[in-house]
PDB file of N, CA and C in Angstrom:
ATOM      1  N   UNK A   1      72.811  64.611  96.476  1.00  0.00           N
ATOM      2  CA  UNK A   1      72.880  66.036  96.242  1.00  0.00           C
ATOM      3  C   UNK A   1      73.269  66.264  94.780  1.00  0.00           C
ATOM      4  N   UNK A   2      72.711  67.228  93.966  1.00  0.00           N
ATOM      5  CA  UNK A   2      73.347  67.400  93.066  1.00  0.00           C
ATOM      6  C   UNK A   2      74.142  67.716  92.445  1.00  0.00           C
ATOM      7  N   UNK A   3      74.733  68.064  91.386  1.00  0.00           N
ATOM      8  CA  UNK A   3      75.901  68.381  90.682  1.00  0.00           C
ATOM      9  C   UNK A   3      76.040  69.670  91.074  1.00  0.00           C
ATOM     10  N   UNK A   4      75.072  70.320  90.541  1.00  0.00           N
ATOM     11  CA  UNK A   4      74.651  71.613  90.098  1.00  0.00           C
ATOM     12  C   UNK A   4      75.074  72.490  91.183  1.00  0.00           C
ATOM     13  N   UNK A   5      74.606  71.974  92.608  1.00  0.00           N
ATOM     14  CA  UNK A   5      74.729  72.489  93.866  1.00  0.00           C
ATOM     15  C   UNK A   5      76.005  72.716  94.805  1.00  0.00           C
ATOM     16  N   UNK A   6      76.657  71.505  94.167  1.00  0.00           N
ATOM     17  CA  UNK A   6      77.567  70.792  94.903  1.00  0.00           C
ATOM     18  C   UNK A   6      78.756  71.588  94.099  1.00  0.00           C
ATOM     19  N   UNK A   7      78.964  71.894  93.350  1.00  0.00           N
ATOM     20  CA  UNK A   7      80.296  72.377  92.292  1.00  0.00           C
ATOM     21  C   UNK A   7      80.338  74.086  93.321  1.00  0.00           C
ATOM     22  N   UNK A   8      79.022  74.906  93.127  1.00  0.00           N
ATOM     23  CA  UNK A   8      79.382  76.091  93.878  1.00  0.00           C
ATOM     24  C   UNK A   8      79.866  76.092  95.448  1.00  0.00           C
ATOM     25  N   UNK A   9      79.131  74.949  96.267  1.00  0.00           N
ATOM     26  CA  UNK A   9      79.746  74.490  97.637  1.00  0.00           C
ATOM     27  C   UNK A   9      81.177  74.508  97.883  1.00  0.00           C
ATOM     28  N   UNK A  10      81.490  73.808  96.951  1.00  0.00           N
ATOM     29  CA  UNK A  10      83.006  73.302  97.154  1.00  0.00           C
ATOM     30  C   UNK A  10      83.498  74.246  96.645  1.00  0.00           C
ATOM     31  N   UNK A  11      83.277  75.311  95.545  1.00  0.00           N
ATOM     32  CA  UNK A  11      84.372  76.248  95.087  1.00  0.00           C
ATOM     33  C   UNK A  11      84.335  77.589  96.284  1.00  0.00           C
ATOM     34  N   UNK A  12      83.294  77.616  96.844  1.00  0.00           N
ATOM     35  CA  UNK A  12      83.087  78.918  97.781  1.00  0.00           C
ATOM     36  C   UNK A  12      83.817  78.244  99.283  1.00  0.00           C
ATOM     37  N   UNK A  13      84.147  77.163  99.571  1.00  0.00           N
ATOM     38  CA  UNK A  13      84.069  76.229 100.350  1.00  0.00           C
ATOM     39  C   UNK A  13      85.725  76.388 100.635  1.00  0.00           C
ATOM     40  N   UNK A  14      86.410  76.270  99.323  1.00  0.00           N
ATOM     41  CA  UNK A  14      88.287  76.334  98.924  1.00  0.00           C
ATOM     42  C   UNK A  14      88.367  77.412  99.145  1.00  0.00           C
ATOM     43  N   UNK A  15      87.631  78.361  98.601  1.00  0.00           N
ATOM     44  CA  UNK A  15      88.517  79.495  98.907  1.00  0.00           C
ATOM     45  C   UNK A  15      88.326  79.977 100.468  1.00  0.00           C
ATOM     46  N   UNK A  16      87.049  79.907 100.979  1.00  0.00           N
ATOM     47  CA  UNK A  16      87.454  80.582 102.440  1.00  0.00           C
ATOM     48  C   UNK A  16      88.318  79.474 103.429  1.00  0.00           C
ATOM     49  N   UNK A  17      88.397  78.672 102.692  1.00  0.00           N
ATOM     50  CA  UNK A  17      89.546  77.461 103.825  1.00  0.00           C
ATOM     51  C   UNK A  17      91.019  78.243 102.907  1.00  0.00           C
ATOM     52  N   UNK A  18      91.221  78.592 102.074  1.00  0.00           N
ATOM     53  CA  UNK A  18      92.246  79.290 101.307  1.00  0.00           C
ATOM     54  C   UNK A  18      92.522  80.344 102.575  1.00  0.00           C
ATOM     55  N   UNK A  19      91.859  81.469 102.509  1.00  0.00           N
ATOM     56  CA  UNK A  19      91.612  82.554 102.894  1.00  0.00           C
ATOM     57  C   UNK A  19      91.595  82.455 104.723  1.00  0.00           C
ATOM     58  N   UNK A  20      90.883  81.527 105.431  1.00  0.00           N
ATOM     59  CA  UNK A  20      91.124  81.213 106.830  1.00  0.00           C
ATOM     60  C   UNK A  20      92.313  80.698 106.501  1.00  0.00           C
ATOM     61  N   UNK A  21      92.783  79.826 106.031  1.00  0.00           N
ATOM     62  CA  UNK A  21      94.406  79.340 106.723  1.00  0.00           C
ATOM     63  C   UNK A  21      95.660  80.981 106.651  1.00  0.00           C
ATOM     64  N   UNK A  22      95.229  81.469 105.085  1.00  0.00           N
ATOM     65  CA  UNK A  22      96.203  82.712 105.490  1.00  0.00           C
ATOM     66  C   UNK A  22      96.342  83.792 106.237  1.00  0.00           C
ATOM     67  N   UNK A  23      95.555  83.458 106.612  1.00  0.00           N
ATOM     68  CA  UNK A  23      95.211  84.962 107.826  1.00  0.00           C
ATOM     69  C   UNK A  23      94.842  84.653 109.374  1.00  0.00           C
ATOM     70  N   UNK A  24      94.833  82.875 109.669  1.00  0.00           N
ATOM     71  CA  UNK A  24      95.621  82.785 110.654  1.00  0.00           C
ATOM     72  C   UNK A  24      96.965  82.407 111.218  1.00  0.00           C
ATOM     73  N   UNK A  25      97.352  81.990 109.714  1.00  0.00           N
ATOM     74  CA  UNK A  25      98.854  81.577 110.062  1.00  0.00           C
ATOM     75  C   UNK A  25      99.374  82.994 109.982  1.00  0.00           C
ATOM     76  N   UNK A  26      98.636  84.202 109.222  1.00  0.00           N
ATOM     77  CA  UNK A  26      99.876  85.304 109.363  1.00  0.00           C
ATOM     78  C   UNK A  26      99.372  85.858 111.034  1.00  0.00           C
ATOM     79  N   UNK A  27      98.531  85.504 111.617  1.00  0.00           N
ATOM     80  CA  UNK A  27      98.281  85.723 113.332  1.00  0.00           C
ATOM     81  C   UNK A  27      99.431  85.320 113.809  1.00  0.00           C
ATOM     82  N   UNK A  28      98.954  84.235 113.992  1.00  0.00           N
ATOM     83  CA  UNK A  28      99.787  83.105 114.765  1.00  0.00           C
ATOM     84  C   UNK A  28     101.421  83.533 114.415  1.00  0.00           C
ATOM     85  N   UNK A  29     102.070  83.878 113.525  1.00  0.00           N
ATOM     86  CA  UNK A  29     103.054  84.032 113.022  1.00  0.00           C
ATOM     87  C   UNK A  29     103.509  85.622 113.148  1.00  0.00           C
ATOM     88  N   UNK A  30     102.514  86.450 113.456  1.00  0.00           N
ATOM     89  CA  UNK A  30     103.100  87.448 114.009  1.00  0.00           C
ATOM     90  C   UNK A  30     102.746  87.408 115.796  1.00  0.00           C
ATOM     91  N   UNK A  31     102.159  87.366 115.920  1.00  0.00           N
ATOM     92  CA  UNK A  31     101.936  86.423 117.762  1.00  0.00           C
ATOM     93  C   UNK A  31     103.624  86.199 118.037  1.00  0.00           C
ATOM     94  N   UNK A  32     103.527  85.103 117.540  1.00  0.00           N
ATOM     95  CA  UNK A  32     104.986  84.480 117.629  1.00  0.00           C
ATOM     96  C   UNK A  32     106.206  85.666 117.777  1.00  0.00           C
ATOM     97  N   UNK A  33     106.014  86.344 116.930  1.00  0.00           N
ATOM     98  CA  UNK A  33     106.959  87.415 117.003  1.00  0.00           C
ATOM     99  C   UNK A  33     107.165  88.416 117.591  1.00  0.00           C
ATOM    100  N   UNK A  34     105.802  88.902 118.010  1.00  0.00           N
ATOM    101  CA  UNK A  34     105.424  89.634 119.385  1.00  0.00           C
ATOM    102  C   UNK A  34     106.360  89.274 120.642  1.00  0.00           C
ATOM    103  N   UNK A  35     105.431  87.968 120.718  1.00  0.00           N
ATOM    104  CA  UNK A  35     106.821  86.890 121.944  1.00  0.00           C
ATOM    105  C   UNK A  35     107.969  87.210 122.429  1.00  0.00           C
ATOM    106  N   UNK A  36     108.064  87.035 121.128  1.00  0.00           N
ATOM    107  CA  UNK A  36     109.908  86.989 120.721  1.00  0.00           C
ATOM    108  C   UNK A  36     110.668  88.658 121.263  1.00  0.00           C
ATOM    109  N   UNK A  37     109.604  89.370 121.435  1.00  0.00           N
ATOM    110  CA  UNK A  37     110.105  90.502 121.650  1.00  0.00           C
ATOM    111  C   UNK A  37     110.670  91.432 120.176  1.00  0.00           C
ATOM    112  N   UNK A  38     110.240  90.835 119.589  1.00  0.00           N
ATOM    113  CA  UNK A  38     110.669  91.739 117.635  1.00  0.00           C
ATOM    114  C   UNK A  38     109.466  92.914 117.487  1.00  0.00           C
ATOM    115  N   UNK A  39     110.749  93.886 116.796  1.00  0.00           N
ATOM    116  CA  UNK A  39     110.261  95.190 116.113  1.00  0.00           C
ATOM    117  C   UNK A  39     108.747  95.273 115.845  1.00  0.00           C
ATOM    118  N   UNK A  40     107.667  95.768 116.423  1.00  0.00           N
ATOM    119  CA  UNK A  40     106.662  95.962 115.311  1.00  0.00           C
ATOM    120  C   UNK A  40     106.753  96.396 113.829  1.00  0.00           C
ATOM    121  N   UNK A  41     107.598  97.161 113.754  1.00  0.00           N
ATOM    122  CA  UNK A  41     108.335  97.897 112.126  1.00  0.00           C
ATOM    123  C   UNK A  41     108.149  96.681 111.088  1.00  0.00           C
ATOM    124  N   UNK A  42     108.670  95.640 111.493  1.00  0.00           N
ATOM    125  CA  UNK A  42     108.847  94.651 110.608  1.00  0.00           C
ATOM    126  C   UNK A  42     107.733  94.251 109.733  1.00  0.00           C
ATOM    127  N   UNK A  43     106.713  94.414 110.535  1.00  0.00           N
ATOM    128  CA  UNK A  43     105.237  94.325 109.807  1.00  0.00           C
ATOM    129  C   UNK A  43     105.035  95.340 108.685  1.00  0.00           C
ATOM    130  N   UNK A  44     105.994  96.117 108.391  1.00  0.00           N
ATOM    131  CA  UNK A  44     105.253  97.377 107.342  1.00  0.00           C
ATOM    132  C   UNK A  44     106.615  97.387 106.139  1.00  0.00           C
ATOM    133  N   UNK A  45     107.423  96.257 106.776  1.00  0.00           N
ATOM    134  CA  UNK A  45     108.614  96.286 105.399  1.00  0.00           C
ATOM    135  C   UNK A  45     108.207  96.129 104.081  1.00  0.00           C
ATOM    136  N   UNK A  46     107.471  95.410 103.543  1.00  0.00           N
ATOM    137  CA  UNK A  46     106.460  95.184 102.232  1.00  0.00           C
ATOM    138  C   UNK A  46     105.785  96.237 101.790  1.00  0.00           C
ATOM    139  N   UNK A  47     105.416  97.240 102.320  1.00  0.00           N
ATOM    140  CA  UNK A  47     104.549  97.731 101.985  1.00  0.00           C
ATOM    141  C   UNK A  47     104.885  99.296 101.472  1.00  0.00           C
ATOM    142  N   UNK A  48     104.917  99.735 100.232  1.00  0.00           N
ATOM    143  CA  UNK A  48     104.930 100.918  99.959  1.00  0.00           C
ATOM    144  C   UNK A  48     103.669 102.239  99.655  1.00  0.00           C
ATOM    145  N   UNK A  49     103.890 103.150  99.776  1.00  0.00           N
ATOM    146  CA  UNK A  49     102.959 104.080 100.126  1.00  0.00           C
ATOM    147  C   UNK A  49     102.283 104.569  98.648  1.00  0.00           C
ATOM    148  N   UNK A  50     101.505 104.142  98.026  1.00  0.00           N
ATOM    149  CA  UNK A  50     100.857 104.908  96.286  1.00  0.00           C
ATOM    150  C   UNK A  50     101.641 103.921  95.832  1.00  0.00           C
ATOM    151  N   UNK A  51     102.005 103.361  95.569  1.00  0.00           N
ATOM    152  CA  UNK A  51     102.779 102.644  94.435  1.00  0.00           C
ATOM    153  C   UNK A  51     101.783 101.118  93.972  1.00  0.00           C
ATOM    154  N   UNK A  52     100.542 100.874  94.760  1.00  0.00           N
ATOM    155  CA  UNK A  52      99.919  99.732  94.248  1.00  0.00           C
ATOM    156  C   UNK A  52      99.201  99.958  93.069  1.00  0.00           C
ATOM    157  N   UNK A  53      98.667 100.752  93.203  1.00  0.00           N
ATOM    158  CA  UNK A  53      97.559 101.347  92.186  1.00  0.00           C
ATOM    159  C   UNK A  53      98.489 101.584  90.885  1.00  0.00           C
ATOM    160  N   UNK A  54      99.924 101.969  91.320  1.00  0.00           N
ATOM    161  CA  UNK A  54     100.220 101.918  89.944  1.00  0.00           C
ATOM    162  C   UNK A  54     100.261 100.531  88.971  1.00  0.00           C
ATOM    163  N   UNK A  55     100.947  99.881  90.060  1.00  0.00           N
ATOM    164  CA  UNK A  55     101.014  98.402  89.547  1.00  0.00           C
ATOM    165  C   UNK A  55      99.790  97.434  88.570  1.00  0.00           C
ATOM    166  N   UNK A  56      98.507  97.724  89.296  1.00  0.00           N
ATOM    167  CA  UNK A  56      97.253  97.619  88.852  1.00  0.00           C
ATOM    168  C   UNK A  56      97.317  98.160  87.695  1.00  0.00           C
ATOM    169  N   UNK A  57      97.341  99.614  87.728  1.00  0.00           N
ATOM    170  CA  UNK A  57      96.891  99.819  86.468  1.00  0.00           C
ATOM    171  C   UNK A  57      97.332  99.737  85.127  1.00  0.00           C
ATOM    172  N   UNK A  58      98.684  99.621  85.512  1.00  0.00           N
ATOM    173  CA  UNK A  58      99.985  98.870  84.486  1.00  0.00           C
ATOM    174  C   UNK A  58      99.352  97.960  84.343  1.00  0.00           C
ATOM    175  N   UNK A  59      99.218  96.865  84.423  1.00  0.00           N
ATOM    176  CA  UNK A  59      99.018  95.362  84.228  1.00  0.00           C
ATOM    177  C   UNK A  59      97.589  95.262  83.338  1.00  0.00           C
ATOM    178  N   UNK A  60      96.479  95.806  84.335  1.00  0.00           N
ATOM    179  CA  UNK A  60      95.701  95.913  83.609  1.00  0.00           C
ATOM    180  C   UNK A  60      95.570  96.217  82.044  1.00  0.00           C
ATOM    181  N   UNK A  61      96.138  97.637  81.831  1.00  0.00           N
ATOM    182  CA  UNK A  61      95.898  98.170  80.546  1.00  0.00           C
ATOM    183  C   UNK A  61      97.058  97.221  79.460  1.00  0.00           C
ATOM    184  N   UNK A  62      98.087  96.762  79.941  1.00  0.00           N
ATOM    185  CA  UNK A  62      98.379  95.925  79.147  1.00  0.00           C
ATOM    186  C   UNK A  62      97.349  94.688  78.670  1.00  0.00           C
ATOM    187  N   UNK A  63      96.803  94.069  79.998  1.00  0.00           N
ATOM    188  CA  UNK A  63      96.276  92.884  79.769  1.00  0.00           C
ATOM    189  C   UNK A  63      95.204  93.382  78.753  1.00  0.00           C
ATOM    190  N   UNK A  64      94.272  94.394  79.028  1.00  0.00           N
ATOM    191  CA  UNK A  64      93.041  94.911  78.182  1.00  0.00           C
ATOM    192  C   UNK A  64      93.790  94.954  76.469  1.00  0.00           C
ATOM    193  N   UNK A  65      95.170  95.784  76.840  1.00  0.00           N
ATOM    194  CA  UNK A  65      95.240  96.226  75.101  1.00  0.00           C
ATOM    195  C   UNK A  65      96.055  94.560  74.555  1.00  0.00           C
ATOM    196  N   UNK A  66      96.270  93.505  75.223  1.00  0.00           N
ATOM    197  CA  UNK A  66      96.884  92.059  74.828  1.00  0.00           C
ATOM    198  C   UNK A  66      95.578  91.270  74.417  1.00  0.00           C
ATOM    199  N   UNK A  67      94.265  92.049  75.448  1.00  0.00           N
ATOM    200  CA  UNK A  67      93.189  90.893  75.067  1.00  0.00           C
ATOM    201  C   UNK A  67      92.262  91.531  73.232  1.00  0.00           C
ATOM    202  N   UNK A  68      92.698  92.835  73.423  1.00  0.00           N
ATOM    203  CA  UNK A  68      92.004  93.470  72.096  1.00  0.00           C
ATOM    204  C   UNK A  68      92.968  93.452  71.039  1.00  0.00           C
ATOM    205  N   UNK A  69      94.176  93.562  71.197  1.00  0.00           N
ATOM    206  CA  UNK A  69      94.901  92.848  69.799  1.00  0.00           C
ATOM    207  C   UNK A  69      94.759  91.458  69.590  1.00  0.00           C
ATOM    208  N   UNK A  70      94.570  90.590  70.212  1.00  0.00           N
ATOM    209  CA  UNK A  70      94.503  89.159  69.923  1.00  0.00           C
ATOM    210  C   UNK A  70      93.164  89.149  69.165  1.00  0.00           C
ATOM    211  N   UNK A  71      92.262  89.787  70.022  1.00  0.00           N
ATOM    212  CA  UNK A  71      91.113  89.894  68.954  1.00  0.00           C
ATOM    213  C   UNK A  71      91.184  90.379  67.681  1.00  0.00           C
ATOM    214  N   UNK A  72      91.730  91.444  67.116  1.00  0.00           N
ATOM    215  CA  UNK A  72      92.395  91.770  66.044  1.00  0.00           C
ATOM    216  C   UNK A  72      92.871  90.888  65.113  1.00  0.00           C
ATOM    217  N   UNK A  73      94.319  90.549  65.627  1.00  0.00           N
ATOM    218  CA  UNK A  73      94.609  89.201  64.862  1.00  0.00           C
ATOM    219  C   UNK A  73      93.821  87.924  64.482  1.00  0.00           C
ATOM    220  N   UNK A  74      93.104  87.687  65.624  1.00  0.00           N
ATOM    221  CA  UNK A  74      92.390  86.510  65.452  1.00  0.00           C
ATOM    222  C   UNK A  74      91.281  86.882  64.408  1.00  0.00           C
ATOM    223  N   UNK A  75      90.794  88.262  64.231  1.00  0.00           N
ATOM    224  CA  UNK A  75      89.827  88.673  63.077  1.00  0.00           C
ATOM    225  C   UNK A  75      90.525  88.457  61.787  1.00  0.00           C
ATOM    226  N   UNK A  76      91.828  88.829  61.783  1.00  0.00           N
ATOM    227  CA  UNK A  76      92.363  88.850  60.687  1.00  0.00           C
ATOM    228  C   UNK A  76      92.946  87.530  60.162  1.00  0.00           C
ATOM    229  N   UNK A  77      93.230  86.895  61.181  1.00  0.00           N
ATOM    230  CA  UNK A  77      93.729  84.813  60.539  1.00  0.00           C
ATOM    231  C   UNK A  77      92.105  84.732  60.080  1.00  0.00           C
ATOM    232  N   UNK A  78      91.312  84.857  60.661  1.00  0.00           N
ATOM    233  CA  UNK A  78      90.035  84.307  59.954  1.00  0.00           C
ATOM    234  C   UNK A  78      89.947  84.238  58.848  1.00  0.00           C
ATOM    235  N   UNK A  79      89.792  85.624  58.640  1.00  0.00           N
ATOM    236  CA  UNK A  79      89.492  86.225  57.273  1.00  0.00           C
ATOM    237  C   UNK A  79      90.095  86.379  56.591  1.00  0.00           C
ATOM    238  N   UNK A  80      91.701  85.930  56.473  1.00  0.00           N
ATOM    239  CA  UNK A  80      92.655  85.699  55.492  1.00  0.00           C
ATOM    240  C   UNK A  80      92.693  84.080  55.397  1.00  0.00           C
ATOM    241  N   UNK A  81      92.604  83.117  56.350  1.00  0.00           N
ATOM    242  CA  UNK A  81      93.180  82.196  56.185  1.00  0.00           C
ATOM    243  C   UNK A  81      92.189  81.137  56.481  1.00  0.00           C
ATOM    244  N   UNK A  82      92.122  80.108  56.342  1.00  0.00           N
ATOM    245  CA  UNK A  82      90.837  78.921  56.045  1.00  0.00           C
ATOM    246  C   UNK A  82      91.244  78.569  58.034  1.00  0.00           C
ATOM    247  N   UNK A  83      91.539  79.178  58.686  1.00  0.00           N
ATOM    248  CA  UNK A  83      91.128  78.244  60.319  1.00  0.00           C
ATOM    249  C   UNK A  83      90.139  78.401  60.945  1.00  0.00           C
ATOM    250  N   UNK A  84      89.625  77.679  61.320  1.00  0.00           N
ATOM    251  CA  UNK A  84      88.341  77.752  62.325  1.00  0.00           C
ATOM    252  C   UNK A  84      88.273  78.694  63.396  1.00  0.00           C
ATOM    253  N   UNK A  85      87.379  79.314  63.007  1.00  0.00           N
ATOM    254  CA  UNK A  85      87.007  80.263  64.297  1.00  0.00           C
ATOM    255  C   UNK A  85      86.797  80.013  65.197  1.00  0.00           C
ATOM    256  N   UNK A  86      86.425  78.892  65.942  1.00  0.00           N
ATOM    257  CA  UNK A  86      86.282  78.415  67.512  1.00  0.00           C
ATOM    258  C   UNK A  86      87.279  78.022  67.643  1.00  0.00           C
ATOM    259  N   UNK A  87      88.573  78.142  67.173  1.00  0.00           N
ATOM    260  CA  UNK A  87      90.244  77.833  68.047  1.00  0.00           C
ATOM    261  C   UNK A  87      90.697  78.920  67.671  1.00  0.00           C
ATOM    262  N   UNK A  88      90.565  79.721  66.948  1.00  0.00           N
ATOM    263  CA  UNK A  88      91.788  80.658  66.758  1.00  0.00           C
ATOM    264  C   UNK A  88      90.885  81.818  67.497  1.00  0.00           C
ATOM    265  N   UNK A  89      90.270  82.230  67.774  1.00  0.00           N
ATOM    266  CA  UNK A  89      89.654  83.497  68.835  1.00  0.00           C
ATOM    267  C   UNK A  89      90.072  82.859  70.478  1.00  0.00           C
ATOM    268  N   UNK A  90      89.705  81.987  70.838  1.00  0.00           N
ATOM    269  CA  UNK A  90      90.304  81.558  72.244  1.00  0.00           C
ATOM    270  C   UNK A  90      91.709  81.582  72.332  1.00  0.00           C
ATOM    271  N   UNK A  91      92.546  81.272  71.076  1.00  0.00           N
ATOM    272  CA  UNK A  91      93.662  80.559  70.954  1.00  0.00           C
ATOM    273  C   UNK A  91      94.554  82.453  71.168  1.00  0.00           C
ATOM    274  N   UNK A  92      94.221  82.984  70.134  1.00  0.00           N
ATOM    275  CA  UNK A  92      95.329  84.257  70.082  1.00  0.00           C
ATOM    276  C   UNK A  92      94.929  85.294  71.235  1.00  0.00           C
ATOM    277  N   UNK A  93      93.440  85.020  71.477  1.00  0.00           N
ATOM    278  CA  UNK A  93      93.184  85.822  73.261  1.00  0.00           C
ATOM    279  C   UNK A  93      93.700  85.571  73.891  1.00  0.00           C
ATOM    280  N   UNK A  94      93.939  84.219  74.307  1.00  0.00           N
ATOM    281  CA  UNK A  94      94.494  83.660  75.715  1.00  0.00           C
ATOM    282  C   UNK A  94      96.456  84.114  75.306  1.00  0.00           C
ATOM    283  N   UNK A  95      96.748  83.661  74.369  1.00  0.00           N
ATOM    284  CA  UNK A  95      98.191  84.148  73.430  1.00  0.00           C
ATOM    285  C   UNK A  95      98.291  85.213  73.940  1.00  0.00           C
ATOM    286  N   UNK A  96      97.453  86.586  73.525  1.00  0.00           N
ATOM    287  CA  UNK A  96      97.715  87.936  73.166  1.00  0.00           C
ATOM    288  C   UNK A  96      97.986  88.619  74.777  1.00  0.00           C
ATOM    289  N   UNK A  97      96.759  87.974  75.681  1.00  0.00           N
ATOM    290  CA  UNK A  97      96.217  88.186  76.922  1.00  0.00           C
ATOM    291  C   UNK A  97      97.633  87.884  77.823  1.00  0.00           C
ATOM    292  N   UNK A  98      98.527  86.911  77.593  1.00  0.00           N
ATOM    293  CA  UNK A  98      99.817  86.250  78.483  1.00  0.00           C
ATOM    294  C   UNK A  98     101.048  87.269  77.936  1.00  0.00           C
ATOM    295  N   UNK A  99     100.677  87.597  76.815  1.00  0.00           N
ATOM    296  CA  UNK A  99     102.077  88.268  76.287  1.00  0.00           C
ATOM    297  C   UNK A  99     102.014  89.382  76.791  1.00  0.00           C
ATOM    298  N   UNK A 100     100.754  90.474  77.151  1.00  0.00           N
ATOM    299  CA  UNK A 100     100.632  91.695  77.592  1.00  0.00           C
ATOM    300  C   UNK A 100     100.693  91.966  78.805  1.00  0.00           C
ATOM    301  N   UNK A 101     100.310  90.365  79.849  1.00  0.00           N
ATOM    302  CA  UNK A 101     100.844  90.234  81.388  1.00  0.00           C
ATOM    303  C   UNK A 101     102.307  90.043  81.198  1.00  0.00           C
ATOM    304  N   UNK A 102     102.705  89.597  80.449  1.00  0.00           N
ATOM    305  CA  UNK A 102     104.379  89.602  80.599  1.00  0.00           C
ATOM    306  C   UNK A 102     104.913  91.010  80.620  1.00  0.00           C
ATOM    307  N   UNK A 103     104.598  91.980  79.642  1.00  0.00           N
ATOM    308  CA  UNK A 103     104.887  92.994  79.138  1.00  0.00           C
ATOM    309  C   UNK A 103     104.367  94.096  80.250  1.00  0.00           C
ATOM    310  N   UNK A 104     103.495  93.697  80.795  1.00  0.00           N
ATOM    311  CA  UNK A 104     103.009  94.622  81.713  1.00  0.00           C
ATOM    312  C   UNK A 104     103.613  94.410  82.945  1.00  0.00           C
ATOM    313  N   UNK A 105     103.984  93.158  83.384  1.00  0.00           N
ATOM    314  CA  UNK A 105     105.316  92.561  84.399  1.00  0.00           C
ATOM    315  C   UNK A 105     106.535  93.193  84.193  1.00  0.00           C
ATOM    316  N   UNK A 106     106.925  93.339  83.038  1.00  0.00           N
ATOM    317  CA  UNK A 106     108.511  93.836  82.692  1.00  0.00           C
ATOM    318  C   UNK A 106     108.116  95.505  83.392  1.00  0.00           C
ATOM    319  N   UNK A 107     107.206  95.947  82.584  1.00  0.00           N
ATOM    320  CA  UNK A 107     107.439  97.184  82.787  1.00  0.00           C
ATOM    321  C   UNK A 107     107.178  97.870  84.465  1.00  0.00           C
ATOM    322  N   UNK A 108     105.830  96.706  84.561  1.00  0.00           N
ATOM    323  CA  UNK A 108     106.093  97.899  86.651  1.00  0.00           C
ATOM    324  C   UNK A 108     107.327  97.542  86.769  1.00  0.00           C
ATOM    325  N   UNK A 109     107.919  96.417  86.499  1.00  0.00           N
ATOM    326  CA  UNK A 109     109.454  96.109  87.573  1.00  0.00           C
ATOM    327  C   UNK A 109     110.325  97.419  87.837  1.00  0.00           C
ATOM    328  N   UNK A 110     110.559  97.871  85.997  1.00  0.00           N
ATOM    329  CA  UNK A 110     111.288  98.877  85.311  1.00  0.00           C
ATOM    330  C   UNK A 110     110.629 100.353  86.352  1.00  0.00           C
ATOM    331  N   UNK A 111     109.210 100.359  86.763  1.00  0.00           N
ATOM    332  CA  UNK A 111     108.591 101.460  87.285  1.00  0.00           C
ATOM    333  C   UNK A 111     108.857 101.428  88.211  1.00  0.00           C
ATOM    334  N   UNK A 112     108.859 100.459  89.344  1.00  0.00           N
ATOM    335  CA  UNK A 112     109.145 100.059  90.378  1.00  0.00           C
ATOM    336  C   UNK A 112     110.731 100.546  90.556  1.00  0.00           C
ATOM    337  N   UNK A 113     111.545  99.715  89.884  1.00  0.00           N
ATOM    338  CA  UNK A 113     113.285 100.075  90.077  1.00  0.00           C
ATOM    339  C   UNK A 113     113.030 101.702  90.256  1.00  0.00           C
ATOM    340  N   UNK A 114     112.502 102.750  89.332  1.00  0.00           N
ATOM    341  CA  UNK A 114     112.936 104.022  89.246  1.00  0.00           C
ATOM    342  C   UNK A 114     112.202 104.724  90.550  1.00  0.00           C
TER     343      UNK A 114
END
């Protein structure tokens, strides 16, 4: 079989064995608790009402404005400074891109607390 074929198999392959194990162990694991005679309530402790979408969109627009300043910078090391352009554009994206998930982490928390 070939390469070619075989790489999408196995990646579509992980994730629904990903995806079947979590969603029958969370069965089986609320089953269990059924049993047990426990609260249905308990199932909805996680979960708050509008507040995902905020989270999303926090994160996002950080990550977007972390991946377009890195681009920025990385325009500007170029063109000031003798480094190669095939490391320093991957290099300050992936940089710029982690610092703005951090930053975008700090802040739902901060949104979240209030």
């Amino acid at each position: 079989m070939d390469a070619e074929i075989l790489i999408p198999i196995s990646f579509f392959a992980a994730i629904f064995g990903m995806v079947y194990l979590y969603f029958s162990t969370r069965n089986k694991e609320r089953l269990a608790l059924i049993e047990k005679g426990a609260d249905a309530s308990i199932f909805n402790l996680g979960k708050r009402s509008g507040s995902s979408w905020k989270v999303i969109v926090i994160n996002l627009a950080f990550l977007l404005m972390g991946i377009g300043l890195g681009l920025f910078i990385a325009n500007l090391l170029e063109t000031t400074t003798n480094l190669d352009e095939d490391v320093i554009y991957p290099a300050m994206t992936f940089l710029m891109a982690g610092v703005g998930l951090y930053v975008g982490f700090t802040q739902t928390k901060k949104a979240v607390e209030d």
